[in-house]
C-alpha atoms as a PDB file:
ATOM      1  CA  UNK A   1      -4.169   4.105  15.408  1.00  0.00           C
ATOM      2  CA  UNK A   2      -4.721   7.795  13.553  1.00  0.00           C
ATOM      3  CA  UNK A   3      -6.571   7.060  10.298  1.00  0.00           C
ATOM      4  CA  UNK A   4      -5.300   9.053   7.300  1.00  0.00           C
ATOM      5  CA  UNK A   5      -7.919   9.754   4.436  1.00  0.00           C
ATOM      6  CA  UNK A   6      -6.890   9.826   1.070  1.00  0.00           C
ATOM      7  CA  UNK A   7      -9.139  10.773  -1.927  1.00  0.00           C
ATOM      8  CA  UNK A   8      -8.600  11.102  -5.702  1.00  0.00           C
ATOM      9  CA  UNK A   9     -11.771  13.352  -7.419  1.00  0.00           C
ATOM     10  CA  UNK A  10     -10.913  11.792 -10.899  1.00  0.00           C
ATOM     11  CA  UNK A  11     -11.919   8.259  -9.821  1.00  0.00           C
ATOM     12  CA  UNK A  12     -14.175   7.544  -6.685  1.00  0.00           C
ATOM     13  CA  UNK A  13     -13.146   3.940  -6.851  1.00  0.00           C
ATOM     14  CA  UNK A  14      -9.676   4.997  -5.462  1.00  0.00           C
ATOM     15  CA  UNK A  15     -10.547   6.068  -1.980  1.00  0.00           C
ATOM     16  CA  UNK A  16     -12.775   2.800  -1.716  1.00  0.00           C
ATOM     17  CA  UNK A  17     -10.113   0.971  -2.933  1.00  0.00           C
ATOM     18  CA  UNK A  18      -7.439   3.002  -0.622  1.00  0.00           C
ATOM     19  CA  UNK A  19      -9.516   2.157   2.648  1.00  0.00           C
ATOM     20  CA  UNK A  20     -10.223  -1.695   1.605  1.00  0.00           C
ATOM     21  CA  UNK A  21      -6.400  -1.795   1.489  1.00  0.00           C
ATOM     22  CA  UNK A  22      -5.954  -0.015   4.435  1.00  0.00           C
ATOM     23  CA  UNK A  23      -8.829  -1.935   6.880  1.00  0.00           C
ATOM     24  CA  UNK A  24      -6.685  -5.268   5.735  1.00  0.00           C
ATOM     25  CA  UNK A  25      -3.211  -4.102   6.203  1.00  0.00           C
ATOM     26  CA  UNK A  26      -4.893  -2.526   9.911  1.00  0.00           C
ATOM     27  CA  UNK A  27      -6.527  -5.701  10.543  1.00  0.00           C
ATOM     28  CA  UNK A  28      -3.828  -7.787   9.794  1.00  0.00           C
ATOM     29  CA  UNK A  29      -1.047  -5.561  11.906  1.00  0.00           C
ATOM     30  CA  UNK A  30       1.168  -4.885   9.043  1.00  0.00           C
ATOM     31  CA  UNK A  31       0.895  -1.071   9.021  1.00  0.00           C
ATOM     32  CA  UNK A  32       4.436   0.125  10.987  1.00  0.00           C
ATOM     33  CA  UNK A  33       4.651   3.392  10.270  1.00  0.00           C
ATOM     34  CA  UNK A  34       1.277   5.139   9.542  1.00  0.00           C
ATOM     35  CA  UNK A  35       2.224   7.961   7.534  1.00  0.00           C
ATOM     36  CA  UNK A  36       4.746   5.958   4.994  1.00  0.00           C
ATOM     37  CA  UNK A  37       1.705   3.207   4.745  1.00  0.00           C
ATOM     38  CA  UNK A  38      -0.246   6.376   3.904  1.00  0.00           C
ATOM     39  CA  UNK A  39       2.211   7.734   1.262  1.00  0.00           C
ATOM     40  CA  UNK A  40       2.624   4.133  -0.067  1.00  0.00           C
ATOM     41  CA  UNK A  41      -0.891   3.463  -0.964  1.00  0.00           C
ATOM     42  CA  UNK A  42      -1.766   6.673  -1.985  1.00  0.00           C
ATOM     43  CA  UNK A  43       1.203   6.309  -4.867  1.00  0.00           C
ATOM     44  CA  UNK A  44       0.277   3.185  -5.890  1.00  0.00           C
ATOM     45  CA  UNK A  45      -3.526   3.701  -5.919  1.00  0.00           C
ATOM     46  CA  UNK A  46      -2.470   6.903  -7.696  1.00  0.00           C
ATOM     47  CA  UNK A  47      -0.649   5.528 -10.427  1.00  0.00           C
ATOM     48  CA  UNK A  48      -3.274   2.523 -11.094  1.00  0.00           C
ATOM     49  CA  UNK A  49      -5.881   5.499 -11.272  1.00  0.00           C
ATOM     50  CA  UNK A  50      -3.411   7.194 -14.087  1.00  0.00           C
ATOM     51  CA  UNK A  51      -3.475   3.634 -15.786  1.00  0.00           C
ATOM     52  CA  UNK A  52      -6.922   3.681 -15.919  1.00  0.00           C
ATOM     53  CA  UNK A  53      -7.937   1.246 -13.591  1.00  0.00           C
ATOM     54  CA  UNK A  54     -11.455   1.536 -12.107  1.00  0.00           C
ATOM     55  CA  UNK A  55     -12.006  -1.211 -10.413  1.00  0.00           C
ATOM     56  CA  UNK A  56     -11.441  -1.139  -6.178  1.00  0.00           C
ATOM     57  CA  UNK A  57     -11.301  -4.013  -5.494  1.00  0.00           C
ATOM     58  CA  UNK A  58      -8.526  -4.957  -8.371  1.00  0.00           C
ATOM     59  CA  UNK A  59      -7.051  -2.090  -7.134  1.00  0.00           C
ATOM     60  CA  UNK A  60      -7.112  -2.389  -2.948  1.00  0.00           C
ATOM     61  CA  UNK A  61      -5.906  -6.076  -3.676  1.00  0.00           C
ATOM     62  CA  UNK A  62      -2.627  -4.784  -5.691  1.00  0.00           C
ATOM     63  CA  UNK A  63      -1.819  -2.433  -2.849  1.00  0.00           C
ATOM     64  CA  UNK A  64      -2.163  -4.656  -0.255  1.00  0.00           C
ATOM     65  CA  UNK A  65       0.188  -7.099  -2.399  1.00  0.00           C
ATOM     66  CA  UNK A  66       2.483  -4.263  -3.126  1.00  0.00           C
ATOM     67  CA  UNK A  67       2.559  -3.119   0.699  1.00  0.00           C
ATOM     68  CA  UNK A  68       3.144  -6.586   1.936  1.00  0.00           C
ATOM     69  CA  UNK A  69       6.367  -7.035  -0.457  1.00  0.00           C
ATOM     70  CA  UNK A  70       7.489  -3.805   0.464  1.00  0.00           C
ATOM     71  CA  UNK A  71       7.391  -4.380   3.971  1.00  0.00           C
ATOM     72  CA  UNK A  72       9.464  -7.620   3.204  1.00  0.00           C
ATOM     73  CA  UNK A  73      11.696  -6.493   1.243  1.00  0.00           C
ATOM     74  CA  UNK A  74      12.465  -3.975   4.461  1.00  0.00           C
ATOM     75  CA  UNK A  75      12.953  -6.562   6.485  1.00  0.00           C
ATOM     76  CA  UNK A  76      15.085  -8.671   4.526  1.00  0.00           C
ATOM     77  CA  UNK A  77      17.424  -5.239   4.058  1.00  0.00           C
ATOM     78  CA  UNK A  78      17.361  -5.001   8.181  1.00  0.00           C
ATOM     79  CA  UNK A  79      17.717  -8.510   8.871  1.00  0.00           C
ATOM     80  CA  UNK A  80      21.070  -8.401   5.752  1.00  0.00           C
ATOM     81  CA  UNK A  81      22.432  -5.422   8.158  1.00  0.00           C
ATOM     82  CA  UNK A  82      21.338  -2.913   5.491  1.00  0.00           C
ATOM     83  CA  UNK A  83      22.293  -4.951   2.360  1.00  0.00           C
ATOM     84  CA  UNK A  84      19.968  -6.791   0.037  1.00  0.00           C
ATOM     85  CA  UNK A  85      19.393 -10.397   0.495  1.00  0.00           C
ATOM     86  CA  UNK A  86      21.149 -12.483  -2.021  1.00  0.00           C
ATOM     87  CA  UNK A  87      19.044 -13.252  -5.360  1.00  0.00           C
ATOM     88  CA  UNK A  88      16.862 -10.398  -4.845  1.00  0.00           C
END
């Protein structure tokens, strides 16, 4: 598996909190795609920096949460045939 670095200079907390998330989701075989993993937790780690949160592990654990519901919201859109599963 290529490992992707990300960094954010305003807040050093981010690229701890960027490979936390991304040692779990590894670890736990939920990364599919490596580069839209990549992009996805570099967003979301992004925008919790721009919020103002400092805090990596606060911040690995949302991504990871965030990550995991994406990925099952993509499944439940593959397993609908491309539609959204009913009450979602």
């Amino acid at each position: 598996m290529t490992h992707i670095i990300f960094s954010d200079c305003r807040n050093p907390a981010a690229e701890q909190a960027y490979e936390i998330a991304w040692d779990f989701l590894a670890r736990s075989g939920t990364i599919r795609d490596e580069f839209q993993a990549c992009v996805f937790l570099a967003q979301r780690i992004t925008v919790m920096v721009e919020e103002g949160e400092t805090n990596r592990i606060r911040m690995a654990n949302r991504a990871i949460s965030q990550y995991q519901h994406h990925v099952d919201e993509s499944d439940d859109v593959i397993r609908s045939g491309g539609r959204r599963a009913e009450g979602r």
